[in-house]
C-alpha atoms as a PDB file:
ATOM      1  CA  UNK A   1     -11.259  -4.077   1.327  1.00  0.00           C
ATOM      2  CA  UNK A   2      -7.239  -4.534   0.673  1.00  0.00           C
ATOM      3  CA  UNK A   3      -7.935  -1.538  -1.767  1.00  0.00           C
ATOM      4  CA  UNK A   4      -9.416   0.664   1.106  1.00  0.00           C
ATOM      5  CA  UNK A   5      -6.669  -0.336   3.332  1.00  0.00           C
ATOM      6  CA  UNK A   6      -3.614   0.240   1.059  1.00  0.00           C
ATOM      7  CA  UNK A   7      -5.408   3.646  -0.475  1.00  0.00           C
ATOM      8  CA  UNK A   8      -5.450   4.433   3.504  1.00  0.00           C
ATOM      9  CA  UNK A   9      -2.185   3.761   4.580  1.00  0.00           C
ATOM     10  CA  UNK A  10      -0.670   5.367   0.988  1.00  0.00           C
ATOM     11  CA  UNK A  11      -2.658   8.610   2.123  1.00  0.00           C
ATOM     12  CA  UNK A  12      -1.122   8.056   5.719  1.00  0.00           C
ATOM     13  CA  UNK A  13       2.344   7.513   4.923  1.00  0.00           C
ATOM     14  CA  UNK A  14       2.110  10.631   2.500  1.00  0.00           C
ATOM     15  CA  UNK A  15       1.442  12.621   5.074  1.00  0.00           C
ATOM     16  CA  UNK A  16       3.932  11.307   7.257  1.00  0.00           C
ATOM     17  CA  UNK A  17       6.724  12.166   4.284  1.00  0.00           C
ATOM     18  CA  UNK A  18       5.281  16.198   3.620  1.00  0.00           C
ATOM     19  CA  UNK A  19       4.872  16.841   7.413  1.00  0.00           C
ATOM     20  CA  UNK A  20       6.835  15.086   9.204  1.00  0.00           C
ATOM     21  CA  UNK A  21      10.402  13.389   7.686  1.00  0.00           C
ATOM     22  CA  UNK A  22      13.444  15.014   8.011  1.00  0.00           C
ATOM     23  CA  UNK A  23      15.214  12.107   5.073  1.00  0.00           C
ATOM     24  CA  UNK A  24      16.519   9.845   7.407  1.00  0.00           C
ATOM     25  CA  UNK A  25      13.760   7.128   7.885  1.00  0.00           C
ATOM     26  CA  UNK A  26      13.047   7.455   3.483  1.00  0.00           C
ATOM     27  CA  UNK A  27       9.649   7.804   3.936  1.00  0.00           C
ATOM     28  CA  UNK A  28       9.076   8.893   0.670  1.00  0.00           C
ATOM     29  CA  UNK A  29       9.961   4.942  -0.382  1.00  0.00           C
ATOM     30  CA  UNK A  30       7.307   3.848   1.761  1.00  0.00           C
ATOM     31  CA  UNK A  31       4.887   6.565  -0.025  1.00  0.00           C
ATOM     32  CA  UNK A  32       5.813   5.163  -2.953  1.00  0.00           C
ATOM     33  CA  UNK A  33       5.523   1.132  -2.391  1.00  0.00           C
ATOM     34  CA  UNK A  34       2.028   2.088  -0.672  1.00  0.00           C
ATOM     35  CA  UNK A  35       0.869   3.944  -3.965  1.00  0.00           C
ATOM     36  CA  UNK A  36       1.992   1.533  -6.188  1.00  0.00           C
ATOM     37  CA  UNK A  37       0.192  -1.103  -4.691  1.00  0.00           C
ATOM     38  CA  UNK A  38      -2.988   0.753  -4.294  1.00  0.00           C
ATOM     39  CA  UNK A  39      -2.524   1.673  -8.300  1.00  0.00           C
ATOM     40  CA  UNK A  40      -1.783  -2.018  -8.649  1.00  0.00           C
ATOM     41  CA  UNK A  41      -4.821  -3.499  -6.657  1.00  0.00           C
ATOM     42  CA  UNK A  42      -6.904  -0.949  -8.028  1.00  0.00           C
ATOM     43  CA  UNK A  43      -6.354  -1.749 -12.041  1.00  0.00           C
ATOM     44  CA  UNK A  44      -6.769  -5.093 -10.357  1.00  0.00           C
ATOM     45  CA  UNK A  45     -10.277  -5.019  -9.454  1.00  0.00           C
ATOM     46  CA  UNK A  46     -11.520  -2.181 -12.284  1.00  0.00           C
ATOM     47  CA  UNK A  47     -10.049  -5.269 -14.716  1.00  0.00           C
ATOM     48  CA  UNK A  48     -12.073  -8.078 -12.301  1.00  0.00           C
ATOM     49  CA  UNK A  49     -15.475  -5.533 -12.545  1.00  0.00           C
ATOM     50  CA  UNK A  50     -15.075  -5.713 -16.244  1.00  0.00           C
ATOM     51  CA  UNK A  51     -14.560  -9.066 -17.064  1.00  0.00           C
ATOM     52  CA  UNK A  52     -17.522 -10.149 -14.535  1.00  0.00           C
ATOM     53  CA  UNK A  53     -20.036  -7.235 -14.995  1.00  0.00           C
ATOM     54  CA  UNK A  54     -19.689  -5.914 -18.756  1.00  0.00           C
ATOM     55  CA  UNK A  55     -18.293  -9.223 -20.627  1.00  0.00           C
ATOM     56  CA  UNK A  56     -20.045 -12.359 -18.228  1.00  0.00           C
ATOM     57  CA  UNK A  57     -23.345  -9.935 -18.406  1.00  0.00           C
ATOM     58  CA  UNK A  58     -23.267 -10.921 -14.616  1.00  0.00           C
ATOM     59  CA  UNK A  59     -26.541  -8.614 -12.995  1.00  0.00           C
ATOM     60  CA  UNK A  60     -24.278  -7.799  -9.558  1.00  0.00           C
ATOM     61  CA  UNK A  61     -20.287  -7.401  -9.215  1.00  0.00           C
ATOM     62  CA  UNK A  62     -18.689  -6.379  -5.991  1.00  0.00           C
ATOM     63  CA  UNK A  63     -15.861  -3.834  -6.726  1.00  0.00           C
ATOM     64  CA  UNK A  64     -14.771  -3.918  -3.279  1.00  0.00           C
ATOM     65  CA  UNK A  65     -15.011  -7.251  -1.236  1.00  0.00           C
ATOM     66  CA  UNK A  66     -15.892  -6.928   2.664  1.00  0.00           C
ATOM     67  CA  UNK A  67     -14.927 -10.077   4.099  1.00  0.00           C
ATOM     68  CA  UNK A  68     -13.093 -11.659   6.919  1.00  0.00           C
ATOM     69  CA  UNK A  69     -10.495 -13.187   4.317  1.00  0.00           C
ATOM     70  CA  UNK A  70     -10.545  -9.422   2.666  1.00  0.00           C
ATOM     71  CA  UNK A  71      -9.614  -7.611   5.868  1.00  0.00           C
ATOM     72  CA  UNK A  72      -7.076  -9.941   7.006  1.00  0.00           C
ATOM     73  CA  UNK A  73      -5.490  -9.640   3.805  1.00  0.00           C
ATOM     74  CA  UNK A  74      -5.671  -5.900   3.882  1.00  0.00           C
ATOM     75  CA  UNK A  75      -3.432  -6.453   7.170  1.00  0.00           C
ATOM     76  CA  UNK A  76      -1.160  -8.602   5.691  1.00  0.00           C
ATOM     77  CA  UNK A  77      -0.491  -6.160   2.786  1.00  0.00           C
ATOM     78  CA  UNK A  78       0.472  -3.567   4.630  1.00  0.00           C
ATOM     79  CA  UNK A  79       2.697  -5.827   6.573  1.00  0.00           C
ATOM     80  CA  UNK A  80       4.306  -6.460   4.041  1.00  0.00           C
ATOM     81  CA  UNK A  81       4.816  -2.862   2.245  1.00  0.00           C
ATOM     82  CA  UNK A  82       6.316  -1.926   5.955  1.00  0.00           C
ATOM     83  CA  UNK A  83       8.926  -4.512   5.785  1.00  0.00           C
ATOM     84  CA  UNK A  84       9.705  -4.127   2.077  1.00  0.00           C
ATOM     85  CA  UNK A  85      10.148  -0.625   3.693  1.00  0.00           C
ATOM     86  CA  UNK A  86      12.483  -1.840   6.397  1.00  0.00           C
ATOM     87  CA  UNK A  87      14.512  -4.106   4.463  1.00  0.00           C
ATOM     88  CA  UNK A  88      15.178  -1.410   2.115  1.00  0.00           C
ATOM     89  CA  UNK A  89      16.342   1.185   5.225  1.00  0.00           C
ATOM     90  CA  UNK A  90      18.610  -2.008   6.129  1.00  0.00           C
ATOM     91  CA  UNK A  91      20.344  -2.585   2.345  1.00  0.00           C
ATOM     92  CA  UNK A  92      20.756   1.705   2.152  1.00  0.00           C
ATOM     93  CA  UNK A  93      22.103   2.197   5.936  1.00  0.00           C
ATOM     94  CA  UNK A  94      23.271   5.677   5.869  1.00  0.00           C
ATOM     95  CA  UNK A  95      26.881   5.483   6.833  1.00  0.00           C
ATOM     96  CA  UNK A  96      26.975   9.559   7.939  1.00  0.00           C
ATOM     97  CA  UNK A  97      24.402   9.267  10.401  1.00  0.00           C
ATOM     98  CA  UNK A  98      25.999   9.087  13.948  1.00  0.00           C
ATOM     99  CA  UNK A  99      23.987   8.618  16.532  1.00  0.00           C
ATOM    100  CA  UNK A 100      24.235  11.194  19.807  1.00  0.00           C
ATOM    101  CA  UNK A 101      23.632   9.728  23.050  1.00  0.00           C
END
């Protein structure tokens, strides 16, 4: 499920960067954390698949767990690629940016 969700918001926050960002809110950082954390959680659970299906000889292997525990983690990850997102917009401030009233 976490896969899903990060693969979703990666694809979402892509889109945001190509249509929509003008370089002052770095969305192309936030592209980035979400992809490598999908590319991440998906070696993840291709590594997880092996080692339970192909070398345990285990009949059944979920590749993608849909769970209570799974979607509320999905929601934390995310959280937390936004606010590695927002602490890195705080550390890089533009200083040439005024703001007009």
């Amino acid at each position: 499920m976490w896969l899903v969700a990060l693969a979703l918001a990666a694809v979402i926050s892509t889109m945001l960067w190509y249509f929509k960002d003008d370089g002052r809110y770095r969305l192309d950082i936030l592209s980035l954390i979400f992809w490598g954390s999908t590319i991440m959680v998906l070696i993840d659970h291709a590594m997880g698949y092996y080692n339970d299906v192909i070398l345990a000889g285990l009949e059944e292997g979920e590749f993608v767990e849909v769970s209570w525990q799974a979607f509320m983690l999905s929601i934390l990850l995310v959280c937390v690629g936004i606010a590695l997102w927002e602490f890195y917009l705080i550390y890089k401030r533009p200083k040439k940016i005024t703001h007009k009233p």
